[in-house]
Structures are given as C-alpha cells and as structure tokens.
PDB file of N, CA and C in Angstrom:
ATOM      1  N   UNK A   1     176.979 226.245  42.236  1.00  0.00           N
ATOM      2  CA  UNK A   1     177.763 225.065  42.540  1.00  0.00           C
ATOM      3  C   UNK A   1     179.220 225.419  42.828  1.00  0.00           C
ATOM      4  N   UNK A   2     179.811 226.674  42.399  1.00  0.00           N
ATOM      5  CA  UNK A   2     181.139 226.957  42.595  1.00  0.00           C
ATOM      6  C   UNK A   2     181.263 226.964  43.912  1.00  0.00           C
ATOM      7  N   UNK A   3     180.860 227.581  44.500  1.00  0.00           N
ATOM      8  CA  UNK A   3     180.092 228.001  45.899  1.00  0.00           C
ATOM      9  C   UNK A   3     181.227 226.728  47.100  1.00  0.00           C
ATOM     10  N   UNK A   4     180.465 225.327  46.553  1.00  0.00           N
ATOM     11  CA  UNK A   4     180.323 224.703  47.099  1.00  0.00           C
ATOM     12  C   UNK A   4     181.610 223.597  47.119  1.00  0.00           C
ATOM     13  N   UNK A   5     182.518 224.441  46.112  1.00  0.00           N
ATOM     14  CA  UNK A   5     183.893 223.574  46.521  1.00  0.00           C
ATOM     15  C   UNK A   5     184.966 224.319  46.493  1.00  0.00           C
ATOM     16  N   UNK A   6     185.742 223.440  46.285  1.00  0.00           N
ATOM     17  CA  UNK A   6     187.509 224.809  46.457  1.00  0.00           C
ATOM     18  C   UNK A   6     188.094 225.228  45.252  1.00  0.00           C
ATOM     19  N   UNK A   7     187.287 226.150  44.873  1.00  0.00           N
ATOM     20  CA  UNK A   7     187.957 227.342  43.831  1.00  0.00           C
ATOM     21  C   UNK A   7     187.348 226.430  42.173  1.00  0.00           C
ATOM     22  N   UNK A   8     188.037 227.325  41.634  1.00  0.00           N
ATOM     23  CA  UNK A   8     187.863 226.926  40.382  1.00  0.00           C
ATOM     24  C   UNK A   8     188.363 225.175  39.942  1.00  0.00           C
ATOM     25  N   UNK A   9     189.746 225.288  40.133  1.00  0.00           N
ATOM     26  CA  UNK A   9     190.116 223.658  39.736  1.00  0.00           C
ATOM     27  C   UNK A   9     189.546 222.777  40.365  1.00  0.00           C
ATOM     28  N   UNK A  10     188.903 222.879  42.262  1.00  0.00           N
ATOM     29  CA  UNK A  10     187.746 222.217  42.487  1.00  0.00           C
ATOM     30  C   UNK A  10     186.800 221.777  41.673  1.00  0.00           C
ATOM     31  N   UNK A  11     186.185 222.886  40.981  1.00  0.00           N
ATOM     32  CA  UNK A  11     184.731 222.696  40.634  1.00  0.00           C
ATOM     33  C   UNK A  11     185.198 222.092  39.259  1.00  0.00           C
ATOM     34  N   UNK A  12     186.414 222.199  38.490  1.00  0.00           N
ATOM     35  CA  UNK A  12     186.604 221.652  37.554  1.00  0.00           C
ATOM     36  C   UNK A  12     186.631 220.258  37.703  1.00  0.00           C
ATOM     37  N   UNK A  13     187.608 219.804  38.832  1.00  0.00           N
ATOM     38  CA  UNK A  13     187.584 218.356  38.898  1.00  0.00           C
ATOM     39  C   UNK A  13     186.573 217.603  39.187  1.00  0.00           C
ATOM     40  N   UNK A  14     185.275 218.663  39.655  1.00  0.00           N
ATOM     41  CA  UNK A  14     183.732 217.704  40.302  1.00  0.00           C
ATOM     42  C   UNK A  14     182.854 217.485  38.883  1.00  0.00           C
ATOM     43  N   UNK A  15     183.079 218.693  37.654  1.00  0.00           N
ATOM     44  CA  UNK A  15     182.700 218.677  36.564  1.00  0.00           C
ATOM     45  C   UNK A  15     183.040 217.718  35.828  1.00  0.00           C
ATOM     46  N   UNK A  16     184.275 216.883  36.239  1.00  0.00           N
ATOM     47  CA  UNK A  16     184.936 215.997  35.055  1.00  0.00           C
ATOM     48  C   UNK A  16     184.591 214.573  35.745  1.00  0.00           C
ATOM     49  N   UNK A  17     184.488 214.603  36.977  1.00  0.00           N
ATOM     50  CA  UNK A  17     183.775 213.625  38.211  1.00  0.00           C
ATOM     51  C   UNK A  17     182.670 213.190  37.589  1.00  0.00           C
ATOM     52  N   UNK A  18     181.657 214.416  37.276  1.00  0.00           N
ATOM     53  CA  UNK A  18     180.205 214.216  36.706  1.00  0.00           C
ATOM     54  C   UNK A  18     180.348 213.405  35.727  1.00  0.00           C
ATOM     55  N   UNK A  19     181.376 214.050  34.772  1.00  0.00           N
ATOM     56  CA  UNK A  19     181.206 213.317  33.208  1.00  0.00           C
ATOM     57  C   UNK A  19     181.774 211.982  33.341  1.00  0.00           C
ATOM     58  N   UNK A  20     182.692 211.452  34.196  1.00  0.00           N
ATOM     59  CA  UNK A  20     183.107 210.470  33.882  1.00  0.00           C
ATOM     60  C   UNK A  20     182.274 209.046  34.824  1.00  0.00           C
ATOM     61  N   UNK A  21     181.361 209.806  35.042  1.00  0.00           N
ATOM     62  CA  UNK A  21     180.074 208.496  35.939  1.00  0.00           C
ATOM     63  C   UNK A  21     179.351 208.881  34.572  1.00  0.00           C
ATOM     64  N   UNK A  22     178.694 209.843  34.308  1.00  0.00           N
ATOM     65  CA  UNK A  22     177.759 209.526  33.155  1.00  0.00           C
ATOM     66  C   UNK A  22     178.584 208.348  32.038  1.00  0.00           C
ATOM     67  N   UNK A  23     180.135 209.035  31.584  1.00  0.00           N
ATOM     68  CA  UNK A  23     180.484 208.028  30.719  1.00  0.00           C
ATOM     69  C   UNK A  23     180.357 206.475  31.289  1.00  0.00           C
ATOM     70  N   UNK A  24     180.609 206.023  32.471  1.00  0.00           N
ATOM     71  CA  UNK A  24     180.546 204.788  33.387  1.00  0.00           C
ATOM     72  C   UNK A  24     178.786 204.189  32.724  1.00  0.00           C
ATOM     73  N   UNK A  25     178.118 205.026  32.382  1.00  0.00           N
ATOM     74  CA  UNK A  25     176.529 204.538  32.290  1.00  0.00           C
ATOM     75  C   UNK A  25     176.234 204.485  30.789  1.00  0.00           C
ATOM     76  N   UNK A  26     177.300 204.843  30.214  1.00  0.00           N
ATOM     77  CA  UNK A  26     176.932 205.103  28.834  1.00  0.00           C
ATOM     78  C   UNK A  26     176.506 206.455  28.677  1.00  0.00           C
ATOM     79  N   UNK A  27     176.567 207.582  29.067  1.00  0.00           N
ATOM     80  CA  UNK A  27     175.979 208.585  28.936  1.00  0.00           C
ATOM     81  C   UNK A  27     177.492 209.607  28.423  1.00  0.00           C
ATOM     82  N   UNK A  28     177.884 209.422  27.289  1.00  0.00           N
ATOM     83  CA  UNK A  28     178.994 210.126  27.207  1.00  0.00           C
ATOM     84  C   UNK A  28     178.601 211.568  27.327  1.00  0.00           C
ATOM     85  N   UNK A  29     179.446 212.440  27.791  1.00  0.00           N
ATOM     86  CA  UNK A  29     179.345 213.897  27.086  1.00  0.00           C
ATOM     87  C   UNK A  29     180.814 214.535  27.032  1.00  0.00           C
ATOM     88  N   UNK A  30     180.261 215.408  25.539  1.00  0.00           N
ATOM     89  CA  UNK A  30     181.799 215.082  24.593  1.00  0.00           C
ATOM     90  C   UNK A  30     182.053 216.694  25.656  1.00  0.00           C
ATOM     91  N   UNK A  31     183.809 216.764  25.398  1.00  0.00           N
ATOM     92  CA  UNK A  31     184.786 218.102  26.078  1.00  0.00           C
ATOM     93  C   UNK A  31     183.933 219.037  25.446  1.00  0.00           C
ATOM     94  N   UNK A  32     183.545 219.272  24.058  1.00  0.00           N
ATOM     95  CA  UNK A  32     182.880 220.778  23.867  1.00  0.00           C
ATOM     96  C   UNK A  32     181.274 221.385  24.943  1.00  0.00           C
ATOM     97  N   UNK A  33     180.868 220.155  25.291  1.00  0.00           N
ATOM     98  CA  UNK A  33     179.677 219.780  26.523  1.00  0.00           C
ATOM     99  C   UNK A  33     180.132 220.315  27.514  1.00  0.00           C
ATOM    100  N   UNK A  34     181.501 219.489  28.168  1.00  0.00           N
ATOM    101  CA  UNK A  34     181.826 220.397  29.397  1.00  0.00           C
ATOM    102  C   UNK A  34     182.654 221.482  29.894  1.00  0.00           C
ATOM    103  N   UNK A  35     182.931 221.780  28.504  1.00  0.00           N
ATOM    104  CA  UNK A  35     183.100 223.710  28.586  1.00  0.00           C
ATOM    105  C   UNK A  35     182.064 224.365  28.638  1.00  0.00           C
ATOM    106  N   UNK A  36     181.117 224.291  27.595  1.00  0.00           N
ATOM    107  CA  UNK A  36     180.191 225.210  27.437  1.00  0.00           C
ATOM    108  C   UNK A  36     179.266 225.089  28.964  1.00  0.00           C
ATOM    109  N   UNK A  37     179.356 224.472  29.368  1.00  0.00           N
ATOM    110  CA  UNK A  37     178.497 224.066  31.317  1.00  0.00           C
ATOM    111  C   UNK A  37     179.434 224.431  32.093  1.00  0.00           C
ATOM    112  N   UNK A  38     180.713 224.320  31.723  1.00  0.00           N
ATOM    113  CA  UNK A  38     181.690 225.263  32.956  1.00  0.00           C
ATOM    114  C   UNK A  38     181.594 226.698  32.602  1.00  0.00           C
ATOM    115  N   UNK A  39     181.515 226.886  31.103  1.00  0.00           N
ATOM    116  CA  UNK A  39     181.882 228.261  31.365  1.00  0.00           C
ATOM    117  C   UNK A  39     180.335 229.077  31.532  1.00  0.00           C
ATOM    118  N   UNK A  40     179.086 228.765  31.009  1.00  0.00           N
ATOM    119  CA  UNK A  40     178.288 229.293  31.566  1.00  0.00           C
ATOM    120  C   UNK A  40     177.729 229.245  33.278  1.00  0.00           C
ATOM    121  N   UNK A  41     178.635 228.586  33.362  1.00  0.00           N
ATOM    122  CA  UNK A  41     178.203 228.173  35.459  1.00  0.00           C
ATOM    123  C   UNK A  41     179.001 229.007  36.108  1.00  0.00           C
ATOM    124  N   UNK A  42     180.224 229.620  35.559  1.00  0.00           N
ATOM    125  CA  UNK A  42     180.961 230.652  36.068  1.00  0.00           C
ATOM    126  C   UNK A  42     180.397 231.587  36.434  1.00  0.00           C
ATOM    127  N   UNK A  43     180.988 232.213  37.957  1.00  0.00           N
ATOM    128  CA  UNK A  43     180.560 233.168  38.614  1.00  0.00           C
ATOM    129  C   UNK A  43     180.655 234.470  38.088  1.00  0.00           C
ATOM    130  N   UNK A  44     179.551 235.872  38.044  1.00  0.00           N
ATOM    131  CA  UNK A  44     180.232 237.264  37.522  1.00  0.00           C
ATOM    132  C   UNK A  44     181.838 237.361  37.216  1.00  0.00           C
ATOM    133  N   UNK A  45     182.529 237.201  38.964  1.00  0.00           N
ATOM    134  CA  UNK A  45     183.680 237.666  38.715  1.00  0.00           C
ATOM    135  C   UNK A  45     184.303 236.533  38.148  1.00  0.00           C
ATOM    136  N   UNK A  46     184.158 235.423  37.205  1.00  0.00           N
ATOM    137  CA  UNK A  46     184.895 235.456  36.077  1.00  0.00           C
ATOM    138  C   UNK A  46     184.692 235.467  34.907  1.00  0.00           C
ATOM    139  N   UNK A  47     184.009 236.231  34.912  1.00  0.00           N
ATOM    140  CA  UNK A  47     183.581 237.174  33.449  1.00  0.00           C
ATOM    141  C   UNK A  47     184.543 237.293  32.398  1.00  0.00           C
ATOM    142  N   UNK A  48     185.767 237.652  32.529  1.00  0.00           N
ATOM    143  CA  UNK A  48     186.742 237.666  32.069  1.00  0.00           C
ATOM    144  C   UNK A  48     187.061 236.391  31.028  1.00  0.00           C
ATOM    145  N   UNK A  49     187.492 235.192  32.192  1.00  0.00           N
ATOM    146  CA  UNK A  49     188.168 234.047  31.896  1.00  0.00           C
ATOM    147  C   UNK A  49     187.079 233.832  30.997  1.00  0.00           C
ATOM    148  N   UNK A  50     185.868 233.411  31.012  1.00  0.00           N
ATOM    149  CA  UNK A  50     184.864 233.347  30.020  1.00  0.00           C
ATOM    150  C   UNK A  50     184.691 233.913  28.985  1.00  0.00           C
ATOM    151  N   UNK A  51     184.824 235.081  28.710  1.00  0.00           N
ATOM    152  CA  UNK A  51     185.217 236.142  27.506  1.00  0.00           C
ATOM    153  C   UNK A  51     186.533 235.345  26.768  1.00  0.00           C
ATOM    154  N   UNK A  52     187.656 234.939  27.538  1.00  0.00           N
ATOM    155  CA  UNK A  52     188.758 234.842  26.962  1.00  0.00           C
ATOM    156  C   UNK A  52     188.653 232.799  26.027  1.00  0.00           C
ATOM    157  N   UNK A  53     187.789 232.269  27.126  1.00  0.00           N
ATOM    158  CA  UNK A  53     188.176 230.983  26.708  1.00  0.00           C
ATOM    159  C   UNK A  53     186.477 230.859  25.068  1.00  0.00           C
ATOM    160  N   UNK A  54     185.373 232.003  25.349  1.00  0.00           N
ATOM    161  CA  UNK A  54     184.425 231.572  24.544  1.00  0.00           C
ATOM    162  C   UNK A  54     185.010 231.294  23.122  1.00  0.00           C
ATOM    163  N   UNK A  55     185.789 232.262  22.292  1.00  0.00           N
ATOM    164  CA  UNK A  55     185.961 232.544  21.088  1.00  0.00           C
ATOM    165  C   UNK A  55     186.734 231.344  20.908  1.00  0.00           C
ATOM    166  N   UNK A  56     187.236 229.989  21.839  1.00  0.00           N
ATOM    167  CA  UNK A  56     187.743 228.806  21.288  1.00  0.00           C
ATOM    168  C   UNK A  56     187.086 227.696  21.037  1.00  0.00           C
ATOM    169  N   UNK A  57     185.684 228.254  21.760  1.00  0.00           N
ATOM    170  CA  UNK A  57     184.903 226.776  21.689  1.00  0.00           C
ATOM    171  C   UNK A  57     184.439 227.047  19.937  1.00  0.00           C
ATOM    172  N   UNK A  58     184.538 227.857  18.939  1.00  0.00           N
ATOM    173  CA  UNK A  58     184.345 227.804  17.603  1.00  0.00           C
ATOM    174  C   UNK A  58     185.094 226.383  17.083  1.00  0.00           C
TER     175      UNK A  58
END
C-alpha cells in the first residue's frame, strides 16, 4: 500500500483516513492499533524507523 501514495506521511494520512471512517461507523480503533499496522506495513527499507519507534509501543 505504500507503493501507492506519496511517501510515508502520505500513507500515514490514508491510515488515519481509514481510522477515522471506521470511527464514523462505530468501529473505533485505538492509536496503539494504528501503529502497530503502520509499522508492520512498512517497507524493508524502513527497517530502521521500525526498530526505532517498536520499543515505544510497550
């Protein structure tokens, strides 16, 4: 899905797009939800940023 928009803060803002129609339906999903789906949807090369942001979702 990264693929398919412009860069990272793209795909962030289509991620928060998603959540905030599910919330529109009643379908909340809480911020620790849409990290853990951004950061496993991340591409190899940001392997990194993922390494750096996992040890906060504790």
């Amino acid at each position: 899905m990264l693929d398919k928009v412009d860069g990272v803060l793209g795909y962030i803002k289509k991620i928060k797009t998603l959540a905030d129609q599910l919330d529109a339906v009643g379908a909340l999903v809480s911020k620790k939800d849409l990290m853990i789906m951004l950061i496993g949807s991340l591409r190899e090369s940001y392997q990194l940023l993922s390494m750096a942001l996992n040890p906060r979702m504790d």
